[in-house]
PDB file of N, CA and C in Angstrom:
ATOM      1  N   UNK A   1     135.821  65.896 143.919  1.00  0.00           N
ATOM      2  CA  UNK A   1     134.848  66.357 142.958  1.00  0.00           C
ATOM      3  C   UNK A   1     134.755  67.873 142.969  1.00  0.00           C
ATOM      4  N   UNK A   2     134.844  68.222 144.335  1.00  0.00           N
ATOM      5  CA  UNK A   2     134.403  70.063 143.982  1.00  0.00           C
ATOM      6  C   UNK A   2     135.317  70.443 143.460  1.00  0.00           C
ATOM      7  N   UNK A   3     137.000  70.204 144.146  1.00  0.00           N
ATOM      8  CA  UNK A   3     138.221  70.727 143.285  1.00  0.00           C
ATOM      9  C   UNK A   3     138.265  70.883 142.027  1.00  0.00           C
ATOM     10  N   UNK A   4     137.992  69.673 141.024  1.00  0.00           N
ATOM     11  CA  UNK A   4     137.504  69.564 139.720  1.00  0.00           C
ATOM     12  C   UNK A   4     136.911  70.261 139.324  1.00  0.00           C
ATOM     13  N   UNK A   5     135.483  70.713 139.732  1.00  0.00           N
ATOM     14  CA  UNK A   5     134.830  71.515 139.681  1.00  0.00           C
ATOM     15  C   UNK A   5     135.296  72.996 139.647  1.00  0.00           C
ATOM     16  N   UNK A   6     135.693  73.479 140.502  1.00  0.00           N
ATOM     17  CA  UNK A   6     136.484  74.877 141.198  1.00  0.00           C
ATOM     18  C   UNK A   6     137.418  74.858 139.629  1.00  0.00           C
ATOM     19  N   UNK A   7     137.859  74.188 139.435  1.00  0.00           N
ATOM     20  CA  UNK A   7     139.431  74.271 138.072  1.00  0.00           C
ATOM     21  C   UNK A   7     138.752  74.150 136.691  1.00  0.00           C
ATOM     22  N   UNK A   8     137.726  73.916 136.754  1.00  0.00           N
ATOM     23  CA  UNK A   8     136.169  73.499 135.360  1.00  0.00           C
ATOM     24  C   UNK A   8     136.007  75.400 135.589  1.00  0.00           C
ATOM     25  N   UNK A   9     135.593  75.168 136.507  1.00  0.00           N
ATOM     26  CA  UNK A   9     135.359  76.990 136.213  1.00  0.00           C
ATOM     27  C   UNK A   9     136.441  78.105 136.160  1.00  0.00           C
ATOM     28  N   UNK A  10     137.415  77.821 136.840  1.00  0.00           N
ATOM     29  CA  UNK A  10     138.456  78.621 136.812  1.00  0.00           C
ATOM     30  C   UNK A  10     138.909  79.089 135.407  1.00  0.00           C
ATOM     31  N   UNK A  11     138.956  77.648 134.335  1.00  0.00           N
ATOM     32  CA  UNK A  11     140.133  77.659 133.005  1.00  0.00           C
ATOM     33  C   UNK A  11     138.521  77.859 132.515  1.00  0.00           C
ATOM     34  N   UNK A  12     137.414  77.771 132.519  1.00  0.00           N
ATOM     35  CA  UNK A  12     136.033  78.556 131.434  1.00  0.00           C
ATOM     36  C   UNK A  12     136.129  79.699 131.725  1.00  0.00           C
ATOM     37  N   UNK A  13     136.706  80.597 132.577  1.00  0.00           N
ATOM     38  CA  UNK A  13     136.156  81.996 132.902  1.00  0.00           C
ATOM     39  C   UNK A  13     137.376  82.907 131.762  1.00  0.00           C
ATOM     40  N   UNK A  14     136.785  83.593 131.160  1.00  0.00           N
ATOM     41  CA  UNK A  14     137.630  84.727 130.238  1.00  0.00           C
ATOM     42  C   UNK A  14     138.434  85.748 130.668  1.00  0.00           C
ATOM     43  N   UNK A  15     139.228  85.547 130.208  1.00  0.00           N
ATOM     44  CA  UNK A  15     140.795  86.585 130.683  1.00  0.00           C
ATOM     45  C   UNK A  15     140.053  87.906 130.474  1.00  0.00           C
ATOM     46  N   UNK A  16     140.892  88.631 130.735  1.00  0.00           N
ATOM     47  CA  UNK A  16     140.873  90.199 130.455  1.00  0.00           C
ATOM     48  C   UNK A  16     141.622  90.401 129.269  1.00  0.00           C
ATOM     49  N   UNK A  17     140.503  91.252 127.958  1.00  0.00           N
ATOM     50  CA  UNK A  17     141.094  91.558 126.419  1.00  0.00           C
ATOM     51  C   UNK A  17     142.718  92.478 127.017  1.00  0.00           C
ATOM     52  N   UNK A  18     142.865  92.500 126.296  1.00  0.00           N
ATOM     53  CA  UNK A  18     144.099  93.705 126.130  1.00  0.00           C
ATOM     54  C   UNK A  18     143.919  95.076 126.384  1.00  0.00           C
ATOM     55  N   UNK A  19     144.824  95.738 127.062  1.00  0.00           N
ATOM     56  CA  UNK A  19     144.813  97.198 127.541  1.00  0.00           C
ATOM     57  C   UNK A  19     145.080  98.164 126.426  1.00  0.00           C
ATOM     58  N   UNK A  20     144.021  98.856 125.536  1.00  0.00           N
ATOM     59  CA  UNK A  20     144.681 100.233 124.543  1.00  0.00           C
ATOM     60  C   UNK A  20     144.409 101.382 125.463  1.00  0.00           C
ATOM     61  N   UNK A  21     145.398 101.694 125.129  1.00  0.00           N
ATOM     62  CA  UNK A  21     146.020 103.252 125.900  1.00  0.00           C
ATOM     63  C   UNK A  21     145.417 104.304 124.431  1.00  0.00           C
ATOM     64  N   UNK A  22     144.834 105.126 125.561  1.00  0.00           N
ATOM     65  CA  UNK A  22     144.432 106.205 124.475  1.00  0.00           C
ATOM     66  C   UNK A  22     144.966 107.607 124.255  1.00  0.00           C
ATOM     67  N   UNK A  23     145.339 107.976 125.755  1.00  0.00           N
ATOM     68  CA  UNK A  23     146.309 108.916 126.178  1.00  0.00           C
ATOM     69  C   UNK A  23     147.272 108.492 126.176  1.00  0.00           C
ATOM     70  N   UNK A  24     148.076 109.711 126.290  1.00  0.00           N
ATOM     71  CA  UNK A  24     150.038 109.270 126.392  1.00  0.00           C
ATOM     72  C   UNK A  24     150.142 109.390 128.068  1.00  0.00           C
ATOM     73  N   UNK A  25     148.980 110.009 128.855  1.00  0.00           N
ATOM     74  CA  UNK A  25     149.150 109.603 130.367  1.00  0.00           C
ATOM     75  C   UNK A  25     149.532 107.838 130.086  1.00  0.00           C
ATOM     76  N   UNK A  26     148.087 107.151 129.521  1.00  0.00           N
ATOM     77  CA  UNK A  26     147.860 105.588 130.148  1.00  0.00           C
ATOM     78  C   UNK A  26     148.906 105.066 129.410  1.00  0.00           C
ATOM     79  N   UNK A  27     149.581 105.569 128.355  1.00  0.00           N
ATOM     80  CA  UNK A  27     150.709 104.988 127.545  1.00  0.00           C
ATOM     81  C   UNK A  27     151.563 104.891 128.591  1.00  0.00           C
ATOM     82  N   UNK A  28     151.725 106.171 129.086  1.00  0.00           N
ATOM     83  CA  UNK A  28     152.865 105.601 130.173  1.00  0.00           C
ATOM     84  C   UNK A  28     152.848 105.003 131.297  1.00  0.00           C
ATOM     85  N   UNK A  29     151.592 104.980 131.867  1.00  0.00           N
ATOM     86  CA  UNK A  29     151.568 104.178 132.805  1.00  0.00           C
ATOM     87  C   UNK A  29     151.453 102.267 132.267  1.00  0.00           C
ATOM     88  N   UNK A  30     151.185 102.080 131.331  1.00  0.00           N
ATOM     89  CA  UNK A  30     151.419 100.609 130.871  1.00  0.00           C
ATOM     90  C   UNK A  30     153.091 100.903 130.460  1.00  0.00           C
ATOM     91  N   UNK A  31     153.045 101.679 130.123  1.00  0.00           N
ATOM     92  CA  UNK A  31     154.661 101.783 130.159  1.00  0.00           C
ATOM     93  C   UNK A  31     155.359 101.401 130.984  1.00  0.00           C
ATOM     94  N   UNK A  32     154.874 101.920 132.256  1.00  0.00           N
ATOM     95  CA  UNK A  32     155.670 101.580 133.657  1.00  0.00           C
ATOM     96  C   UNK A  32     155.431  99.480 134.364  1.00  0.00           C
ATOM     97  N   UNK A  33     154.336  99.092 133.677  1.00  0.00           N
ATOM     98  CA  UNK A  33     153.691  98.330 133.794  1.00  0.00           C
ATOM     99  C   UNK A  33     154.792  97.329 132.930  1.00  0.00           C
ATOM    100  N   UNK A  34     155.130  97.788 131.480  1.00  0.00           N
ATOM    101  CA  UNK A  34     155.508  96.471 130.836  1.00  0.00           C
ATOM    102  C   UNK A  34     157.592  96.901 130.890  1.00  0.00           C
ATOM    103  N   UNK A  35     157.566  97.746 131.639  1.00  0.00           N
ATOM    104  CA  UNK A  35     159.108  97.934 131.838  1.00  0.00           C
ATOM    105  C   UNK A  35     159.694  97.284 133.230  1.00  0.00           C
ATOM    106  N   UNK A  36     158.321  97.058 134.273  1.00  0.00           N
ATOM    107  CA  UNK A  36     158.545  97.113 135.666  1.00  0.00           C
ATOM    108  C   UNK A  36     159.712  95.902 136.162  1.00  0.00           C
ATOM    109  N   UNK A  37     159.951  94.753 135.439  1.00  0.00           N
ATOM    110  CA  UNK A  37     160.862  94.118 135.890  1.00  0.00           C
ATOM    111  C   UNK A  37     162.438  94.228 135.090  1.00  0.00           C
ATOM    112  N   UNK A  38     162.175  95.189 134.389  1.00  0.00           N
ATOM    113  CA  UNK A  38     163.329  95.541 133.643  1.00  0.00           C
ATOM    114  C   UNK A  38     163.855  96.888 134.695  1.00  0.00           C
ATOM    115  N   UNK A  39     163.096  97.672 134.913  1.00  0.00           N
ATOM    116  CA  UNK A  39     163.709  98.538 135.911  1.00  0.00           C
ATOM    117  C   UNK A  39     164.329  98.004 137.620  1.00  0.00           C
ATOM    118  N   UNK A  40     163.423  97.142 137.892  1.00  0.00           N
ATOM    119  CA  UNK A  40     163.882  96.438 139.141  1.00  0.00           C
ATOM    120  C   UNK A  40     165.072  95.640 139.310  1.00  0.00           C
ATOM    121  N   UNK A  41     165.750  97.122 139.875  1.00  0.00           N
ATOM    122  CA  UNK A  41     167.221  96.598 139.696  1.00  0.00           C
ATOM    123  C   UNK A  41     167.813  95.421 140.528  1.00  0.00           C
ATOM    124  N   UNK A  42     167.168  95.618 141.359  1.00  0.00           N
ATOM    125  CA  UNK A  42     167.574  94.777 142.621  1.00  0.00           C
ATOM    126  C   UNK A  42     167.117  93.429 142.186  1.00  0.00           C
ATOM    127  N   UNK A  43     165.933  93.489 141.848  1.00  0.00           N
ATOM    128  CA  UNK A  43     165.198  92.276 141.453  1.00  0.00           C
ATOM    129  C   UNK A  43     164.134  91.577 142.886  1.00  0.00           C
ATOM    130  N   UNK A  44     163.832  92.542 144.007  1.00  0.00           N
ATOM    131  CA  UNK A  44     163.507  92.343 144.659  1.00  0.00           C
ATOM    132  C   UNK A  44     161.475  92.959 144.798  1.00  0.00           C
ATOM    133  N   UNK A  45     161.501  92.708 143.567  1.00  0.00           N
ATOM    134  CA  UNK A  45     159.643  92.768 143.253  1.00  0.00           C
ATOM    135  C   UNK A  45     158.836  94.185 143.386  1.00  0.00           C
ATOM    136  N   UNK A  46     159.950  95.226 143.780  1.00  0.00           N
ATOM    137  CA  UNK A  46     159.361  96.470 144.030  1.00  0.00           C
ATOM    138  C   UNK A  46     160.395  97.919 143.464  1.00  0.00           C
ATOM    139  N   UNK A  47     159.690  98.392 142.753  1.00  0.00           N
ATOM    140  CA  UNK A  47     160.278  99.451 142.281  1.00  0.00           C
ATOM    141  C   UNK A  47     160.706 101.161 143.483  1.00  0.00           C
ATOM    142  N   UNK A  48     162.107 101.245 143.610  1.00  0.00           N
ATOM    143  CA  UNK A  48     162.059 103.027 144.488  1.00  0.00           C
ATOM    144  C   UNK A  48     162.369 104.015 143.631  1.00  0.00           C
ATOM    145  N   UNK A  49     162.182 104.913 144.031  1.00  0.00           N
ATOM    146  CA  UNK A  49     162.622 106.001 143.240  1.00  0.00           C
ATOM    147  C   UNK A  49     163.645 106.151 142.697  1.00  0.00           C
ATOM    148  N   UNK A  50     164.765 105.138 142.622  1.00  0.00           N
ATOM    149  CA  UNK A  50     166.032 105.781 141.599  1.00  0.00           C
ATOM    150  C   UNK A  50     165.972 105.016 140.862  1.00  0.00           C
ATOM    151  N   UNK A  51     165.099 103.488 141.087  1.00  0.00           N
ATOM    152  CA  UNK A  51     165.120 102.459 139.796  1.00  0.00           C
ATOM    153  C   UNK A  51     164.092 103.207 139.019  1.00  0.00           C
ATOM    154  N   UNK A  52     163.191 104.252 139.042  1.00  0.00           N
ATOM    155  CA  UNK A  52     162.173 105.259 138.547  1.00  0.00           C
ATOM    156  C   UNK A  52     162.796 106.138 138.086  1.00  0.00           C
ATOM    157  N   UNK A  53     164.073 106.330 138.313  1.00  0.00           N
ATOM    158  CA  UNK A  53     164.956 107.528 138.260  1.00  0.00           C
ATOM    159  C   UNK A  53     164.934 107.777 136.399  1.00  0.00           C
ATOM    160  N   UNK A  54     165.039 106.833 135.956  1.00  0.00           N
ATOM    161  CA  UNK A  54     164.785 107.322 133.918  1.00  0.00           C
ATOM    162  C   UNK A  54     163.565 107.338 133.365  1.00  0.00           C
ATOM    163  N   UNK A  55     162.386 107.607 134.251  1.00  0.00           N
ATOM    164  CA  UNK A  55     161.144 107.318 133.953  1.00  0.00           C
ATOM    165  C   UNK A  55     160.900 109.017 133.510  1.00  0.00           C
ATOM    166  N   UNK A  56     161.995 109.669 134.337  1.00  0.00           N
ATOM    167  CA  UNK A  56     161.656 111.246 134.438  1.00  0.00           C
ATOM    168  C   UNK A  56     162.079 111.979 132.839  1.00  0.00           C
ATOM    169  N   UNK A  57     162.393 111.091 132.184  1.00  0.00           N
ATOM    170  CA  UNK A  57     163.165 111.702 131.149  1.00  0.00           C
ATOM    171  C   UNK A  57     161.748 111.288 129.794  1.00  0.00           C
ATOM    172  N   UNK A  58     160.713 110.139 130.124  1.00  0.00           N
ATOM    173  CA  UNK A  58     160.070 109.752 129.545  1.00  0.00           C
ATOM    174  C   UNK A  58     158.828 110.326 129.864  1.00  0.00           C
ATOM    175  N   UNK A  59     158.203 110.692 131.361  1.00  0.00           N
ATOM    176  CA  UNK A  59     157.296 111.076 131.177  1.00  0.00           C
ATOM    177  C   UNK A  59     157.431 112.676 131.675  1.00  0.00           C
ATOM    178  N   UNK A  60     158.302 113.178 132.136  1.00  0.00           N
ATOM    179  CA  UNK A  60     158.484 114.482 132.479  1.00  0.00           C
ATOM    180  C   UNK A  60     157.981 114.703 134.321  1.00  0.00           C
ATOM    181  N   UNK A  61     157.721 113.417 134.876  1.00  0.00           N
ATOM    182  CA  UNK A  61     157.658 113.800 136.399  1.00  0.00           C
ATOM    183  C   UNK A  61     158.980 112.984 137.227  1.00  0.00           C
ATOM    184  N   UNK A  62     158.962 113.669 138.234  1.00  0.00           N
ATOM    185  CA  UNK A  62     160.300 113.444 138.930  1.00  0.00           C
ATOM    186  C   UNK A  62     159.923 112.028 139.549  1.00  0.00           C
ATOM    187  N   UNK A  63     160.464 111.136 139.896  1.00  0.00           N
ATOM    188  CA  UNK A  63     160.670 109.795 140.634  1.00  0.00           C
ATOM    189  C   UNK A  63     159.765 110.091 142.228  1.00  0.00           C
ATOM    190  N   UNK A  64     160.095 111.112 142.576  1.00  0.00           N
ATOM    191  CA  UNK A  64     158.992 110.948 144.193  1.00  0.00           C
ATOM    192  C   UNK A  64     157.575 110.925 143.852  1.00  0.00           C
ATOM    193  N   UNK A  65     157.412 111.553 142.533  1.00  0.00           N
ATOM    194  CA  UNK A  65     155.881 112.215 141.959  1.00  0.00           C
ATOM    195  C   UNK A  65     155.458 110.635 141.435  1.00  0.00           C
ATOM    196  N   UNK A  66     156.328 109.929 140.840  1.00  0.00           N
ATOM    197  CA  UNK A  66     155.653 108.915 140.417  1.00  0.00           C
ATOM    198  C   UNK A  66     155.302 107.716 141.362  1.00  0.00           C
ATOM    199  N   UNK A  67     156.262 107.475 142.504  1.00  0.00           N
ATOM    200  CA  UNK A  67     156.334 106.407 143.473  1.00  0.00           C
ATOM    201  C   UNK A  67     155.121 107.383 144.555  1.00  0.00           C
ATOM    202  N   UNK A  68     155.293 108.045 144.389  1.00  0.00           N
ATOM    203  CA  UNK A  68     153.907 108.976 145.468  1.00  0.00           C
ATOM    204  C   UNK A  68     152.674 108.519 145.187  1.00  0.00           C
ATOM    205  N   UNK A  69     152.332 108.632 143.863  1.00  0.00           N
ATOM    206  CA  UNK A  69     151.282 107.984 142.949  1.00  0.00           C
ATOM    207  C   UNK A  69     150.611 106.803 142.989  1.00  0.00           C
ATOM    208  N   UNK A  70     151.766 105.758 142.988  1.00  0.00           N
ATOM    209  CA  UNK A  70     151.767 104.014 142.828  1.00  0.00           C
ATOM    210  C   UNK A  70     151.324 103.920 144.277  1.00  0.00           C
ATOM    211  N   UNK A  71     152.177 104.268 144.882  1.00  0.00           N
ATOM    212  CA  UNK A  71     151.903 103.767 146.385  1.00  0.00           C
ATOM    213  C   UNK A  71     151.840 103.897 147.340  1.00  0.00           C
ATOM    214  N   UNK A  72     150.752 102.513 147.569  1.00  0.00           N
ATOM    215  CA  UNK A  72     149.550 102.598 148.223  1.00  0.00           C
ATOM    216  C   UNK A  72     149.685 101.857 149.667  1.00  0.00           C
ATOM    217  N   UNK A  73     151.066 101.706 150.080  1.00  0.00           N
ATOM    218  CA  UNK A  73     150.882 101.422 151.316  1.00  0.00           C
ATOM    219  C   UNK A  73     151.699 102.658 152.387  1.00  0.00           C
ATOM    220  N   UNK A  74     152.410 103.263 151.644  1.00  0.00           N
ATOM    221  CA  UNK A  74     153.228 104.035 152.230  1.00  0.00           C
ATOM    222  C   UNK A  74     154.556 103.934 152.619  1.00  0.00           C
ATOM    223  N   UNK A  75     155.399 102.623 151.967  1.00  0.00           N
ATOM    224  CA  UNK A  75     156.671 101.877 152.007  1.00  0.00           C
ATOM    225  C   UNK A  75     157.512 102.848 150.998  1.00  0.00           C
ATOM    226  N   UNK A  76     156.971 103.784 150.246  1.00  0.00           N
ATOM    227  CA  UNK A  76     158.225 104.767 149.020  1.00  0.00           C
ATOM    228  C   UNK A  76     159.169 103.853 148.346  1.00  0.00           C
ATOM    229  N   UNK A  77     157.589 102.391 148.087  1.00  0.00           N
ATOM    230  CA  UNK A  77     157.899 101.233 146.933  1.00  0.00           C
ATOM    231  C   UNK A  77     157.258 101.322 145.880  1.00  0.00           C
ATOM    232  N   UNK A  78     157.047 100.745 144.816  1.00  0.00           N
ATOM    233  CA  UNK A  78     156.252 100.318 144.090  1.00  0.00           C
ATOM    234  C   UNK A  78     156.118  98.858 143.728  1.00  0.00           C
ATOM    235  N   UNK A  79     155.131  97.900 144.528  1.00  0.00           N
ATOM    236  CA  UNK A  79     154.860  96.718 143.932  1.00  0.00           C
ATOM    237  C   UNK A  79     154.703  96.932 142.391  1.00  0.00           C
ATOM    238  N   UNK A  80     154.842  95.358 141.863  1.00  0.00           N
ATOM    239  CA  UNK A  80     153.720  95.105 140.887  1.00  0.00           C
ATOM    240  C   UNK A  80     152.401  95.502 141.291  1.00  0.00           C
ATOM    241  N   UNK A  81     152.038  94.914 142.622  1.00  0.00           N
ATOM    242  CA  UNK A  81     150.425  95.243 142.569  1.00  0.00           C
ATOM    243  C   UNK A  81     150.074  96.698 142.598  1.00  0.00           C
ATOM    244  N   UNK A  82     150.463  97.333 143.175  1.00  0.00           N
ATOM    245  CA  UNK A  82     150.449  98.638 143.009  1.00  0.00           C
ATOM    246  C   UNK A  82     150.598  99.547 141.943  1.00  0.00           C
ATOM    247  N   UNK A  83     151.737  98.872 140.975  1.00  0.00           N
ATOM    248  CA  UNK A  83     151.866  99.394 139.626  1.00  0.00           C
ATOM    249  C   UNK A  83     150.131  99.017 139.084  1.00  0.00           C
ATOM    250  N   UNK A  84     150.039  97.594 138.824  1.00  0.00           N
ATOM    251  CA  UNK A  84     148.574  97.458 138.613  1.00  0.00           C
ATOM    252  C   UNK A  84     147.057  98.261 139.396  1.00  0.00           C
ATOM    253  N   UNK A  85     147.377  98.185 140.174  1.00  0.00           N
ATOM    254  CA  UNK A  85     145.885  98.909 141.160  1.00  0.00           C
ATOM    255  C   UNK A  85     145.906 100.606 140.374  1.00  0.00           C
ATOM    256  N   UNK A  86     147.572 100.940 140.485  1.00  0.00           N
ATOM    257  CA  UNK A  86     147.563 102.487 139.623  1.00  0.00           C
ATOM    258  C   UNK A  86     146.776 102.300 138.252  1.00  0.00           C
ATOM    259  N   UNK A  87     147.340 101.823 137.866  1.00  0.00           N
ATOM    260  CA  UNK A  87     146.221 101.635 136.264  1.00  0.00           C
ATOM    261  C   UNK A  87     144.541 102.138 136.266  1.00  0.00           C
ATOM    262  N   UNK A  88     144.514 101.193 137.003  1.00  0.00           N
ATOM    263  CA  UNK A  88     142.935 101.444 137.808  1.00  0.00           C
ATOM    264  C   UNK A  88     142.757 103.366 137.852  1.00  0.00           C
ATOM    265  N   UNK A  89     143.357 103.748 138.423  1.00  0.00           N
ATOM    266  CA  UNK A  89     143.376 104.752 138.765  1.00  0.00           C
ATOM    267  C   UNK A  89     144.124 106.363 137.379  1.00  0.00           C
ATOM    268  N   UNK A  90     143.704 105.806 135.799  1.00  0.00           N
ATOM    269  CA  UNK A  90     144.168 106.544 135.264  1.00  0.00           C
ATOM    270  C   UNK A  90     143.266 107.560 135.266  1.00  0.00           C
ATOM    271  N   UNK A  91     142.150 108.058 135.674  1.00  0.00           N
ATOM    272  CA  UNK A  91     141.720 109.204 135.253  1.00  0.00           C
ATOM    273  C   UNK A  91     142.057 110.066 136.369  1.00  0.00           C
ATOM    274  N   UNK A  92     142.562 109.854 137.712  1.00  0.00           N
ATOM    275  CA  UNK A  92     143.128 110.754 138.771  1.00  0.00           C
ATOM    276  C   UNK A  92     144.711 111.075 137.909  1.00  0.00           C
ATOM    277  N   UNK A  93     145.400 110.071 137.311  1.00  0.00           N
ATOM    278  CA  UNK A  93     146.287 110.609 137.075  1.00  0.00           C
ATOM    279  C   UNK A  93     146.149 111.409 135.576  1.00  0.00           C
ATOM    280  N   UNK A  94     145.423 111.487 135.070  1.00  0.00           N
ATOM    281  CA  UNK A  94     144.717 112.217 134.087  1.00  0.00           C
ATOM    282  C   UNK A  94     144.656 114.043 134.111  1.00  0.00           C
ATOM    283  N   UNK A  95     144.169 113.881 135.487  1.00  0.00           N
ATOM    284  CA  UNK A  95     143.951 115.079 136.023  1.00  0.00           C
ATOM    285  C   UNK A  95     144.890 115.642 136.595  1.00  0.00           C
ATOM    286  N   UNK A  96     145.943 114.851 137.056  1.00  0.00           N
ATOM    287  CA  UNK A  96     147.025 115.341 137.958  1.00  0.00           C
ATOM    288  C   UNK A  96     147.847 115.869 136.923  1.00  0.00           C
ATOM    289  N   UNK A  97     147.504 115.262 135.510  1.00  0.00           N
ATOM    290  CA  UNK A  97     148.769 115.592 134.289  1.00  0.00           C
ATOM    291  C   UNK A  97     148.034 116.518 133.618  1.00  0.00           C
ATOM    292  N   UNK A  98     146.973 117.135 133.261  1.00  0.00           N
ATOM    293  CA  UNK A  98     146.089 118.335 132.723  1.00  0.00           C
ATOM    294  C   UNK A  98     146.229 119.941 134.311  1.00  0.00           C
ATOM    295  N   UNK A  99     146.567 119.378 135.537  1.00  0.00           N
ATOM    296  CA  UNK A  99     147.263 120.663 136.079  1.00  0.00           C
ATOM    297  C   UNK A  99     148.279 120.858 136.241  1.00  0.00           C
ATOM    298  N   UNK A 100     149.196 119.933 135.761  1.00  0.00           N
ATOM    299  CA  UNK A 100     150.580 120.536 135.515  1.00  0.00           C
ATOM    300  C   UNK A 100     150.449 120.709 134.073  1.00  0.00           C
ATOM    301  N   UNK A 101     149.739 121.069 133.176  1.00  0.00           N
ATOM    302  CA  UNK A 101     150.254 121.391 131.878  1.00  0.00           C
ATOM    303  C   UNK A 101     150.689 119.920 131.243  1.00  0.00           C
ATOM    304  N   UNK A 102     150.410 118.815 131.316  1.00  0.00           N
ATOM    305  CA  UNK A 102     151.005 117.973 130.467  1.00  0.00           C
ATOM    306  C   UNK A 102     150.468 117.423 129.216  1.00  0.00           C
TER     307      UNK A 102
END
């Protein structure tokens, strides 16, 4: 009965609407978001800096600057989750892209 219950509430609870990007920062970071298994070359769930390596041509920062950014454990990976948790975090990168001039 509770299981039932637990899965009654699970499939009633409302997704999350859709992400609009208002800046061309958050553009690119959903960018990085809806490219992330297309770049993962390996196919091993985490993005490094050279599968980042054409990101530099799109958003104008180098591959260490962007994997520096994402992540959050200190592996010089980028999960998915980490790509996601960054999101979270667009108005630091907001700021990081208004002192370099971007």
């Amino acid at each position: 009965m509770c299981l039932s219950l637990s899965v009654a509430v699970v499939s009633c609870a409302k997704a999350p609407g859709p992400v609009t990007p208002v800046t061309p920062v958050q553009r690119q970071m959903i960018g990085l978001l809806e490219k992330f298994d297309r770049w993962d070359d390996n196919g091993d769930g985490h993005l490094t800096e050279v599968e980042v390596s054409n990101a530099e041509k799109i958003t104008g920062y180098p591959p260490e600057k962007i994997v520096g950014f994402y992540d959050g454990n200190g592996d010089k990976r980028i999960s998915l989750k980490e790509a996601q948790d960054g999101l979270t975090r667009f108005h630091e990168a907001e700021h990081a892209a208004s002192r370099a001039g971007r």
